[in-house]
PDB file of N, CA and C in Angstrom:
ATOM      1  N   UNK A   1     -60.254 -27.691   1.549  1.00  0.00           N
ATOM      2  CA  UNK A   1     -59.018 -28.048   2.206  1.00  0.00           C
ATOM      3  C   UNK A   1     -59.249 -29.367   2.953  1.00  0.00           C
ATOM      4  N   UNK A   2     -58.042 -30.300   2.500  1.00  0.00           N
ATOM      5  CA  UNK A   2     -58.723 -31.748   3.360  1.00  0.00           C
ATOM      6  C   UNK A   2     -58.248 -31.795   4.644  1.00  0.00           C
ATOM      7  N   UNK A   3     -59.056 -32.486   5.952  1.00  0.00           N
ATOM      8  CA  UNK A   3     -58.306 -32.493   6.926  1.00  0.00           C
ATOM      9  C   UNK A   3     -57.082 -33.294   7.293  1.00  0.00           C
ATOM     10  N   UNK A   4     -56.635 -33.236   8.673  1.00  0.00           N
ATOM     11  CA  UNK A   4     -55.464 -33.428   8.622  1.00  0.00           C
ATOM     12  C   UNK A   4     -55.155 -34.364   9.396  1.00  0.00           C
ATOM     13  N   UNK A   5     -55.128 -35.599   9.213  1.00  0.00           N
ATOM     14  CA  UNK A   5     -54.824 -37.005   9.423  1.00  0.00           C
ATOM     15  C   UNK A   5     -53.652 -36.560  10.772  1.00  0.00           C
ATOM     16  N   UNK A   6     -53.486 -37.945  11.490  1.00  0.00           N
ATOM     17  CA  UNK A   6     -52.693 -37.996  12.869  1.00  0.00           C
ATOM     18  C   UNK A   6     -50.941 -38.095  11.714  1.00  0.00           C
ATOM     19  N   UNK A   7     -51.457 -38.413  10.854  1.00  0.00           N
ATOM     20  CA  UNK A   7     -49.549 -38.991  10.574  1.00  0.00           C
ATOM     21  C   UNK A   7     -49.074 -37.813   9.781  1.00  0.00           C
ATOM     22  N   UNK A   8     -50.006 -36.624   9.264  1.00  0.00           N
ATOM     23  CA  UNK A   8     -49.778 -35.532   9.152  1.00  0.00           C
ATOM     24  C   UNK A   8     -49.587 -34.412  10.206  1.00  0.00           C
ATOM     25  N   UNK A   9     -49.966 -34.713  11.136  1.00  0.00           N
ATOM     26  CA  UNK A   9     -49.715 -33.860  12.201  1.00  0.00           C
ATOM     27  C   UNK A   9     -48.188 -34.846  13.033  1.00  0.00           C
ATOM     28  N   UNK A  10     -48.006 -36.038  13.027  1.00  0.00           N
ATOM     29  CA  UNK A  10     -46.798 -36.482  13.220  1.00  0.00           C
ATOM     30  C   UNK A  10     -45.711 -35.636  12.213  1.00  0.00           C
ATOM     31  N   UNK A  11     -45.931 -35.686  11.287  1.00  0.00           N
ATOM     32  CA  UNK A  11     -44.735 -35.498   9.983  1.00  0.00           C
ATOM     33  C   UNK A  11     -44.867 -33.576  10.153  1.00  0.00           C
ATOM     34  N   UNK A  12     -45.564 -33.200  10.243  1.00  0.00           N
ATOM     35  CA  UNK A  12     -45.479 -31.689  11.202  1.00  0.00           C
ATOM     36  C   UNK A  12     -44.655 -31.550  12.126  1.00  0.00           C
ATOM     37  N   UNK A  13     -45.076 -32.249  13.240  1.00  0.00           N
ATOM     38  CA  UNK A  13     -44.068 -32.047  14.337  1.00  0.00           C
ATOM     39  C   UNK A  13     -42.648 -32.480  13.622  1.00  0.00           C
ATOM     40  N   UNK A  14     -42.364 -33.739  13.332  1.00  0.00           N
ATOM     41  CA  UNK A  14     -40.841 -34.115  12.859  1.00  0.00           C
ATOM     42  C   UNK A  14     -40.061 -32.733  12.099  1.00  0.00           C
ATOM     43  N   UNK A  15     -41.048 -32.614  11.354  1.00  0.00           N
ATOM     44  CA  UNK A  15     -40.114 -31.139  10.382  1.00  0.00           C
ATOM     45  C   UNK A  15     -40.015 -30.083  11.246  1.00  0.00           C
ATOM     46  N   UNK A  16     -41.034 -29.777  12.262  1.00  0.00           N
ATOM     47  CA  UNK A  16     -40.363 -28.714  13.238  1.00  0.00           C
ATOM     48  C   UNK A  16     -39.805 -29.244  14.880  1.00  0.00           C
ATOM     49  N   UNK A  17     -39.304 -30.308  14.303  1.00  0.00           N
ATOM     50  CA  UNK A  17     -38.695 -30.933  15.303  1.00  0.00           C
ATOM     51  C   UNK A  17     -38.782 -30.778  16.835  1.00  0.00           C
ATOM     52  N   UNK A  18     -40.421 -31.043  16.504  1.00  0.00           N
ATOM     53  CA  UNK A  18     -41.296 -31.151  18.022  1.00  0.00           C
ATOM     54  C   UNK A  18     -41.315 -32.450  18.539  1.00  0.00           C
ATOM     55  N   UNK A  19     -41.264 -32.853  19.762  1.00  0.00           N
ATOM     56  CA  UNK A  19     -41.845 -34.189  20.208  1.00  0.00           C
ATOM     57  C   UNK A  19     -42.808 -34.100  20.820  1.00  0.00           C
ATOM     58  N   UNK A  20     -43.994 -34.635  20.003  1.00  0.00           N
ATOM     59  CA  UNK A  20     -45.589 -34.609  20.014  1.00  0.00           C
ATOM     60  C   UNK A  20     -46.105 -35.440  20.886  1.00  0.00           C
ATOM     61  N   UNK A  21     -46.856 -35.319  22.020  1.00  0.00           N
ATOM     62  CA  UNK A  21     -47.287 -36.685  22.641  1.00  0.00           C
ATOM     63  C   UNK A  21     -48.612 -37.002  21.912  1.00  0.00           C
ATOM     64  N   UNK A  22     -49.171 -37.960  22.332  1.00  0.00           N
ATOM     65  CA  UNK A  22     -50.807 -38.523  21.956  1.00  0.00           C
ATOM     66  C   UNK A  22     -51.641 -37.780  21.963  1.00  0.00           C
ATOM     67  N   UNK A  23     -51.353 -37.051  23.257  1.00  0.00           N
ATOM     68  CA  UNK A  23     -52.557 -36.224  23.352  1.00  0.00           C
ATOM     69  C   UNK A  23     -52.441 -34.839  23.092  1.00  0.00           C
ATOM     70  N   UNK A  24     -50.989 -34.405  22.422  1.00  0.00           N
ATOM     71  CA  UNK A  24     -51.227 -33.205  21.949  1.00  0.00           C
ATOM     72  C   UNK A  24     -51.403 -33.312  20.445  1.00  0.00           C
ATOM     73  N   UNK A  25     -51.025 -34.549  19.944  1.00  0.00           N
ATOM     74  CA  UNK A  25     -51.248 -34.851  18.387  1.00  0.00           C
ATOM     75  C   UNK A  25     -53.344 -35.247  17.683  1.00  0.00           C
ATOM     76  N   UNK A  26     -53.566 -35.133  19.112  1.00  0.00           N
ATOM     77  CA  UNK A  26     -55.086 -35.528  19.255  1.00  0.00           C
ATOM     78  C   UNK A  26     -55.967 -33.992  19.205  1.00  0.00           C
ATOM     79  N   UNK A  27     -55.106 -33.148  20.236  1.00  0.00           N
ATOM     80  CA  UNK A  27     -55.513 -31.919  20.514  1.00  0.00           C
ATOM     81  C   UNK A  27     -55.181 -31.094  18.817  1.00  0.00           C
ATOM     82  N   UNK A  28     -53.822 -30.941  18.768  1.00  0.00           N
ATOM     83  CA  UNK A  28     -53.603 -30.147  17.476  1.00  0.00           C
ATOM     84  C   UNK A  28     -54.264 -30.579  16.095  1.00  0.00           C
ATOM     85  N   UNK A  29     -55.158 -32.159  15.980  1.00  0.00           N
ATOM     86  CA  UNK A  29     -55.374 -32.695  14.902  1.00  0.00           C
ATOM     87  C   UNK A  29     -56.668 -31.460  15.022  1.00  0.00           C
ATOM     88  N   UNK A  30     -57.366 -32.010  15.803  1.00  0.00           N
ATOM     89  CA  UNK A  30     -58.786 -30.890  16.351  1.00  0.00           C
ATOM     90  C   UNK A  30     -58.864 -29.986  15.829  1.00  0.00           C
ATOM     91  N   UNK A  31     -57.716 -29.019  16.742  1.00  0.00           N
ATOM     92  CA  UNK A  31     -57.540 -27.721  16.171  1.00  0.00           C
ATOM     93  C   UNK A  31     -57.245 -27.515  14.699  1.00  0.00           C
ATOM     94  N   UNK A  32     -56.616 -28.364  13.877  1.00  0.00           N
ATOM     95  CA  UNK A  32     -56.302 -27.855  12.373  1.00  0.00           C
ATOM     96  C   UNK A  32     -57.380 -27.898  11.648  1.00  0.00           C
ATOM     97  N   UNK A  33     -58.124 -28.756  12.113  1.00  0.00           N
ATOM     98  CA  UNK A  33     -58.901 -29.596  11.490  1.00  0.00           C
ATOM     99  C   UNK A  33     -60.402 -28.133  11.159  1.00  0.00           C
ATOM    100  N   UNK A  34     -60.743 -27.751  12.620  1.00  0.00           N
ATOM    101  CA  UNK A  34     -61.689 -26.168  12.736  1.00  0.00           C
ATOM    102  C   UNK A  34     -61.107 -25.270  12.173  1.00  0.00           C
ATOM    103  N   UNK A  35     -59.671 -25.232  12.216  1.00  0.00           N
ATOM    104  CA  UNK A  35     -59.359 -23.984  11.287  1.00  0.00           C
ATOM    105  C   UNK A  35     -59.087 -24.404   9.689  1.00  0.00           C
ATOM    106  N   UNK A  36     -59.007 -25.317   9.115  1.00  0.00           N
ATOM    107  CA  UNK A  36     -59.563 -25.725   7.807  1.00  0.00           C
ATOM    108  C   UNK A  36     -60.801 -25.621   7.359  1.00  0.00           C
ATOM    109  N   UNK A  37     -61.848 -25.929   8.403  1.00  0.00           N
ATOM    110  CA  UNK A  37     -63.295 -26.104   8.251  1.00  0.00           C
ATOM    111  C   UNK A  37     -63.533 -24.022   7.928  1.00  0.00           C
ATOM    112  N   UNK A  38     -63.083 -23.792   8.685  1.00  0.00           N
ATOM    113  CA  UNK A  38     -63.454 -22.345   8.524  1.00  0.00           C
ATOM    114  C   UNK A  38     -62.347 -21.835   7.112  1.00  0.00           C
ATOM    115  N   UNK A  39     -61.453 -21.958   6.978  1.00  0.00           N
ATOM    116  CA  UNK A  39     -61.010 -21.511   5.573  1.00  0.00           C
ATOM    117  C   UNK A  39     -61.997 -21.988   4.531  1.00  0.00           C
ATOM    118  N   UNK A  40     -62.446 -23.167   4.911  1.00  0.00           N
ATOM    119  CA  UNK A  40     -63.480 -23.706   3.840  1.00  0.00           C
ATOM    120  C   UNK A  40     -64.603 -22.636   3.799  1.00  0.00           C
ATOM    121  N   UNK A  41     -65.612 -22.500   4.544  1.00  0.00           N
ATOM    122  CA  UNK A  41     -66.625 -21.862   4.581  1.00  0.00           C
ATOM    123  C   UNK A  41     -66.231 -20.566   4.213  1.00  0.00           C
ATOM    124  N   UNK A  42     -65.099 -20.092   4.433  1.00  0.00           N
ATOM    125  CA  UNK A  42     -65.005 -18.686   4.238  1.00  0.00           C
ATOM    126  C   UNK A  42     -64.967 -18.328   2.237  1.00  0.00           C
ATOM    127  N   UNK A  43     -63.817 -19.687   2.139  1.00  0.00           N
ATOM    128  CA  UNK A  43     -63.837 -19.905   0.665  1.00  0.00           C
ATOM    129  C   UNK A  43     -65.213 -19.832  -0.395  1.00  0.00           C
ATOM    130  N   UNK A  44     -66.149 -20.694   0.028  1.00  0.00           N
ATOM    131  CA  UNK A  44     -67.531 -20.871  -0.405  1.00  0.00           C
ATOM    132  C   UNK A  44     -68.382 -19.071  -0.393  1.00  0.00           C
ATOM    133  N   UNK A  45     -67.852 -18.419   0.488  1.00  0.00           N
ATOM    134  CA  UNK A  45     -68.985 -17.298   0.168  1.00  0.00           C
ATOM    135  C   UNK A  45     -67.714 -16.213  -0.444  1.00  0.00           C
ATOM    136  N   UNK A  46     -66.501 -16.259  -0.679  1.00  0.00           N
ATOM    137  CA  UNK A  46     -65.633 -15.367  -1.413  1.00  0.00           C
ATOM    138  C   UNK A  46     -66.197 -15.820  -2.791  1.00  0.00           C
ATOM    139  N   UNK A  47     -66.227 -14.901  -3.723  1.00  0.00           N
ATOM    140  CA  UNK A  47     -66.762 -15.161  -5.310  1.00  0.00           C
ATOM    141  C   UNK A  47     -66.219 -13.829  -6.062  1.00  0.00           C
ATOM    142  N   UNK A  48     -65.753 -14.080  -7.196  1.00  0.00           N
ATOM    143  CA  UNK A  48     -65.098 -13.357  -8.161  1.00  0.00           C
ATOM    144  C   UNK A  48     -65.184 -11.897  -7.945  1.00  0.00           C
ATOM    145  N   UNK A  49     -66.574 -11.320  -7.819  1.00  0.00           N
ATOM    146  CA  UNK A  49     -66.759 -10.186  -7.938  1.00  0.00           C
ATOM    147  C   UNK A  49     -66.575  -9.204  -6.433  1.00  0.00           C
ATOM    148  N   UNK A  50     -66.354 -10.026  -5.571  1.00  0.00           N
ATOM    149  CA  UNK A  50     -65.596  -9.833  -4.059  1.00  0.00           C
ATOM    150  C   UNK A  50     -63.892  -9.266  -4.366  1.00  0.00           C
ATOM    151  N   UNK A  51     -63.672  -7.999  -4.240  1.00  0.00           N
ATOM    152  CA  UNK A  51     -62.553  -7.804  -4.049  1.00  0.00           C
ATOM    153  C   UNK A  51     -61.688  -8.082  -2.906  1.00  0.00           C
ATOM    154  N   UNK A  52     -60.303  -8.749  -2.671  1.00  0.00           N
ATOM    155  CA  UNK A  52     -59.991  -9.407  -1.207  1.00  0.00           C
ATOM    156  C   UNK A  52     -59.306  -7.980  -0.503  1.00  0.00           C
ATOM    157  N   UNK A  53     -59.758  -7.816   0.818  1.00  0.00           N
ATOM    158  CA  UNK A  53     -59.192  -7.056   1.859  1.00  0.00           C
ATOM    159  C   UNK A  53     -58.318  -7.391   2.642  1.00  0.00           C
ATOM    160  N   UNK A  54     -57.539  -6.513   2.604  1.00  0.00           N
ATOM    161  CA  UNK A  54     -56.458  -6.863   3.718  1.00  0.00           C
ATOM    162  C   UNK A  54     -56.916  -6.430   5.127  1.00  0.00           C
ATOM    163  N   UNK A  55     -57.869  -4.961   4.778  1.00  0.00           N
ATOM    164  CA  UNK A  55     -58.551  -4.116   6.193  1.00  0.00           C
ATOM    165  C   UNK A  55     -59.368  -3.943   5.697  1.00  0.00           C
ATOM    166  N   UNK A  56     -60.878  -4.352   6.257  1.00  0.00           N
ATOM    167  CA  UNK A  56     -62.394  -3.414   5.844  1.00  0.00           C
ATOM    168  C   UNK A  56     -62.598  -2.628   5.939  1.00  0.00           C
ATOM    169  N   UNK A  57     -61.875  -1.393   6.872  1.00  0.00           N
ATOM    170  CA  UNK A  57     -61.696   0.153   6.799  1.00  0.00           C
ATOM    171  C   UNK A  57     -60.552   0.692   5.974  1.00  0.00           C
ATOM    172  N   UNK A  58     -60.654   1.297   4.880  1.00  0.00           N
ATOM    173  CA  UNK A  58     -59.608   1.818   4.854  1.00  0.00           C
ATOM    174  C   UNK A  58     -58.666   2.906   5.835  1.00  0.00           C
ATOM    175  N   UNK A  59     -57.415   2.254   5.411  1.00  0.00           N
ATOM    176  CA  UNK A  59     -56.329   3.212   6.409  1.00  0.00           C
ATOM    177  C   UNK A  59     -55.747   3.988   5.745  1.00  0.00           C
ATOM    178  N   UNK A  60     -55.364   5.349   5.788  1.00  0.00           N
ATOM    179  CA  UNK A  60     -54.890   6.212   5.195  1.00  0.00           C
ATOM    180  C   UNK A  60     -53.337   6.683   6.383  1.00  0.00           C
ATOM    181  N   UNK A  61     -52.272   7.069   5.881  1.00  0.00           N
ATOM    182  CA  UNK A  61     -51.445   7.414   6.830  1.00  0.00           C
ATOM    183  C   UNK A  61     -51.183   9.010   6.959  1.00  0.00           C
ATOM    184  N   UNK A  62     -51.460   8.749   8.498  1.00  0.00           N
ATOM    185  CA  UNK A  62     -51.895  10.313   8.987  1.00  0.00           C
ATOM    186  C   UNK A  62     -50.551  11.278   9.033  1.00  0.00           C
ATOM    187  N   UNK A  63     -49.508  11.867   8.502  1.00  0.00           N
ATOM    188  CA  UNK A  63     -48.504  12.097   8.491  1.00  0.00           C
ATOM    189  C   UNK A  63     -48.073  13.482   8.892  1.00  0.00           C
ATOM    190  N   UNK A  64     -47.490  14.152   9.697  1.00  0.00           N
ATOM    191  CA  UNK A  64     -47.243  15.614   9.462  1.00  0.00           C
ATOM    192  C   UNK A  64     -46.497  16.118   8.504  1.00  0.00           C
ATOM    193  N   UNK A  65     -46.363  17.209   7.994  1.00  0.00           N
ATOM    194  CA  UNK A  65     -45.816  17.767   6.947  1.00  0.00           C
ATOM    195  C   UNK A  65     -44.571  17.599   7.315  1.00  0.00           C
ATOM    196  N   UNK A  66     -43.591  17.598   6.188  1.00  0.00           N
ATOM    197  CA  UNK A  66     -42.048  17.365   6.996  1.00  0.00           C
ATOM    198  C   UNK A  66     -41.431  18.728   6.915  1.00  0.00           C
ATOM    199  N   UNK A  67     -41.473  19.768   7.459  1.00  0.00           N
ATOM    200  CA  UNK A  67     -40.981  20.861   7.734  1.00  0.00           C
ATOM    201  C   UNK A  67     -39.450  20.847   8.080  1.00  0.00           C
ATOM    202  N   UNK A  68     -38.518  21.274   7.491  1.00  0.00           N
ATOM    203  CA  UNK A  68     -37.102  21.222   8.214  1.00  0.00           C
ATOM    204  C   UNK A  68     -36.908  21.732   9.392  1.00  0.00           C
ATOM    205  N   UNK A  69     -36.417  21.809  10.756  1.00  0.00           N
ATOM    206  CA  UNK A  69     -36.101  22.581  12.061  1.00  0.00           C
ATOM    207  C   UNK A  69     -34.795  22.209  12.035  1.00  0.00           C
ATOM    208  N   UNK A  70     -34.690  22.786  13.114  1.00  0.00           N
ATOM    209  CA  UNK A  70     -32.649  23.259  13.931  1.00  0.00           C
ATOM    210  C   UNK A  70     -32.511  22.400  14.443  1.00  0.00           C
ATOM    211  N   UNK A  71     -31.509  21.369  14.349  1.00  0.00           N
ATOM    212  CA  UNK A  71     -31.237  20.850  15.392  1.00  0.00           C
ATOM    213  C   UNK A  71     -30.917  21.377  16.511  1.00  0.00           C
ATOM    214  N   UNK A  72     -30.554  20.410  17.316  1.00  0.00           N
ATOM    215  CA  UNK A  72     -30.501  20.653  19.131  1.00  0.00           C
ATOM    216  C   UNK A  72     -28.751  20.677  18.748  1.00  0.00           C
ATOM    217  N   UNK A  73     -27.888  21.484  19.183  1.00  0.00           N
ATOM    218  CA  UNK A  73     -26.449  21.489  19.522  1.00  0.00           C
ATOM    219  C   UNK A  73     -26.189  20.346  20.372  1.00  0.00           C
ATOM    220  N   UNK A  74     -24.491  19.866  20.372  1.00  0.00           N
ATOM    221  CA  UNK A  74     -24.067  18.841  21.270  1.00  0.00           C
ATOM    222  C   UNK A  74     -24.521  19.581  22.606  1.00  0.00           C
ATOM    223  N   UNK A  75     -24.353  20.486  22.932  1.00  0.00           N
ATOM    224  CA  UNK A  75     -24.438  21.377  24.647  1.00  0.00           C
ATOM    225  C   UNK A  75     -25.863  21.044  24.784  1.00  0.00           C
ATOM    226  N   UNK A  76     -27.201  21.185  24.039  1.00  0.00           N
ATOM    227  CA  UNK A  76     -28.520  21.080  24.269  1.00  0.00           C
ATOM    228  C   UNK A  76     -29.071  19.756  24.609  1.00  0.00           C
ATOM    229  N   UNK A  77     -28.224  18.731  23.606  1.00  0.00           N
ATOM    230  CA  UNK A  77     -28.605  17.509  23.470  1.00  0.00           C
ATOM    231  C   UNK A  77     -28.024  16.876  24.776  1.00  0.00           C
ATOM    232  N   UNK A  78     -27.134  16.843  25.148  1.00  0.00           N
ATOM    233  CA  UNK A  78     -26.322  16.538  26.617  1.00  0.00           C
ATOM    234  C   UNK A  78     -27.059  16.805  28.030  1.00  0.00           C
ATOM    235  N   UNK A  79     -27.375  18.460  27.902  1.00  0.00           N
ATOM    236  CA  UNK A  79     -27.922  19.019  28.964  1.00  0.00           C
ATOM    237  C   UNK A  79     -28.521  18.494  29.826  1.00  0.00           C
ATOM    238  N   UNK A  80     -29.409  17.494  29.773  1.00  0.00           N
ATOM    239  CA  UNK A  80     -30.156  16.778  30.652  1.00  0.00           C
ATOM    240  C   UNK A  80     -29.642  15.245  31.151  1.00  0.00           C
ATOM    241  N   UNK A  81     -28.893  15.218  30.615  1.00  0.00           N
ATOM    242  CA  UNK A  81     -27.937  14.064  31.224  1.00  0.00           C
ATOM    243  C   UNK A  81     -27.462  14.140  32.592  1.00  0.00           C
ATOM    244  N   UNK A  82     -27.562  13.591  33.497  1.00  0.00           N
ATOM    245  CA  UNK A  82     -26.966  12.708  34.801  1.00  0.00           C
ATOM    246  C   UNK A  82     -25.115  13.699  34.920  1.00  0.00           C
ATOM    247  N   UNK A  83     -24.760  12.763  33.851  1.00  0.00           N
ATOM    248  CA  UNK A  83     -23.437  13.196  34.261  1.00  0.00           C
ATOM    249  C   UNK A  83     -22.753  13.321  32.381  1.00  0.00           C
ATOM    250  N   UNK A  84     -21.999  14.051  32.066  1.00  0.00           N
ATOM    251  CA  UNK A  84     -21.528  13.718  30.807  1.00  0.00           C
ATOM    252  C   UNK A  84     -19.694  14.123  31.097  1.00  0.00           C
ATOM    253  N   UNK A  85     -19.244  14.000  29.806  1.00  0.00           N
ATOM    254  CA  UNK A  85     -18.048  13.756  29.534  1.00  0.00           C
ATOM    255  C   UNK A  85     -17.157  13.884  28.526  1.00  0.00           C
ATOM    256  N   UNK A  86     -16.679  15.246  28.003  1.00  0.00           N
ATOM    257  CA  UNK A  86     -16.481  15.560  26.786  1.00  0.00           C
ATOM    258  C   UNK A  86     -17.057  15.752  25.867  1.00  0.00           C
ATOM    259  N   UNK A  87     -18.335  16.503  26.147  1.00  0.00           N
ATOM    260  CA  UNK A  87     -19.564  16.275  25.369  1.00  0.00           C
ATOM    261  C   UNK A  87     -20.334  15.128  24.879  1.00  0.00           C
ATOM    262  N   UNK A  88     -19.963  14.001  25.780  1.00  0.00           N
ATOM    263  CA  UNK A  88     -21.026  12.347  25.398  1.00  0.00           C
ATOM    264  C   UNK A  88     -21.520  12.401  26.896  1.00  0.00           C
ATOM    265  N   UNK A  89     -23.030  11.651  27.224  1.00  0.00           N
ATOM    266  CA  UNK A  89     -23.066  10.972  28.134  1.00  0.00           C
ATOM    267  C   UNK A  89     -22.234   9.726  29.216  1.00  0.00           C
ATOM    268  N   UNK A  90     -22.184   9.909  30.200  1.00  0.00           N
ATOM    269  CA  UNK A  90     -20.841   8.793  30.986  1.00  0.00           C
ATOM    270  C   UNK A  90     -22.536   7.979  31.904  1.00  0.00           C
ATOM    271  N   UNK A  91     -21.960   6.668  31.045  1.00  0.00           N
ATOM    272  CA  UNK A  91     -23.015   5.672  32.139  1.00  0.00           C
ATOM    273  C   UNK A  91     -21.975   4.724  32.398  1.00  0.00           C
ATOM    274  N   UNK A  92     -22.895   3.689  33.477  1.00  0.00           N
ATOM    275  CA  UNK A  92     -21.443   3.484  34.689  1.00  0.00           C
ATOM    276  C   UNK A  92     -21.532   1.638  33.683  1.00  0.00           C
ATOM    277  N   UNK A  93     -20.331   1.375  33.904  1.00  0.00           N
ATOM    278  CA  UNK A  93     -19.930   0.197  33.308  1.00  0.00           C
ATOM    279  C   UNK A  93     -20.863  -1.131  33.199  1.00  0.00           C
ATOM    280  N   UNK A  94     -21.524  -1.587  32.542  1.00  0.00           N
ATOM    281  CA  UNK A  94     -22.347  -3.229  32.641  1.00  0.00           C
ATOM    282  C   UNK A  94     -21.407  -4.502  32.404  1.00  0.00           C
ATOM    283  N   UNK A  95     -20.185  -3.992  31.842  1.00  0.00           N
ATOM    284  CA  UNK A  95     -19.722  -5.159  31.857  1.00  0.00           C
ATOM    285  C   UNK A  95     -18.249  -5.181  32.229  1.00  0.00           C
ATOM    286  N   UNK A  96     -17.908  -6.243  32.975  1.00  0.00           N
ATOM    287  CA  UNK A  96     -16.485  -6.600  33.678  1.00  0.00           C
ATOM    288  C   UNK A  96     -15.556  -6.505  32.325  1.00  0.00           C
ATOM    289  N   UNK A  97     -14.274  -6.528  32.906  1.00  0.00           N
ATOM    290  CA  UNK A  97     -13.045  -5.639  31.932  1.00  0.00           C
ATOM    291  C   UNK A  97     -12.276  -7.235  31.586  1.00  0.00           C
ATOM    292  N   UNK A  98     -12.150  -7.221  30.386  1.00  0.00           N
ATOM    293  CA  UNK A  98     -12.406  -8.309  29.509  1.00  0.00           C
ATOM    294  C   UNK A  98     -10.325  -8.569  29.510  1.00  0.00           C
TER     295      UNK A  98
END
């Protein structure tokens, strides 16, 4: 991966319509520049017979069985509410009356 020149890191910022000063176009050249160097090196020891990982552990998903249950009734589901109101919860107004 080649590095990344100042007028490439200008033409970066323009497309994400940053305004770059000197010294952050100095700073971010830096930075692209080590994280290229390391895609490189990483590239050099990946070889054909390397399968690519997304995770070096595998993850398996731990799931419970999906058993059907009862729902909760409107009266159950309410019950612990503050205050309700025809069987819905009543919360107090956030916004002025339009």
């Amino acid at each position: 991966m080649p590095t990344f020149t100042r007028e490439e890191i200008e033409h970066l910022g323009d497309l994400a319509r940053i305004a770059l000063t000197d010294e952050e176009i100095t700073r971010l050249q830096g930075e692209l520049n080590v994280i290229a160097d390391s895609i490189n090196k990483v590239q050099e020891v990946a070889s054909a017979d390397v399968a690519p990982t997304a995770n070096p552990v595998p993850l398996e998903a731990y799931l419970r069985p999906d058993v059907p249950e009862t729902p909760l009734t409107q009266e159950e589901a309410i019950a612990g509410g503050p205050k309700t109101e025809a069987g819905m919860f009543v919360a107090p107004r956030i916004l002025g009356e339009e």
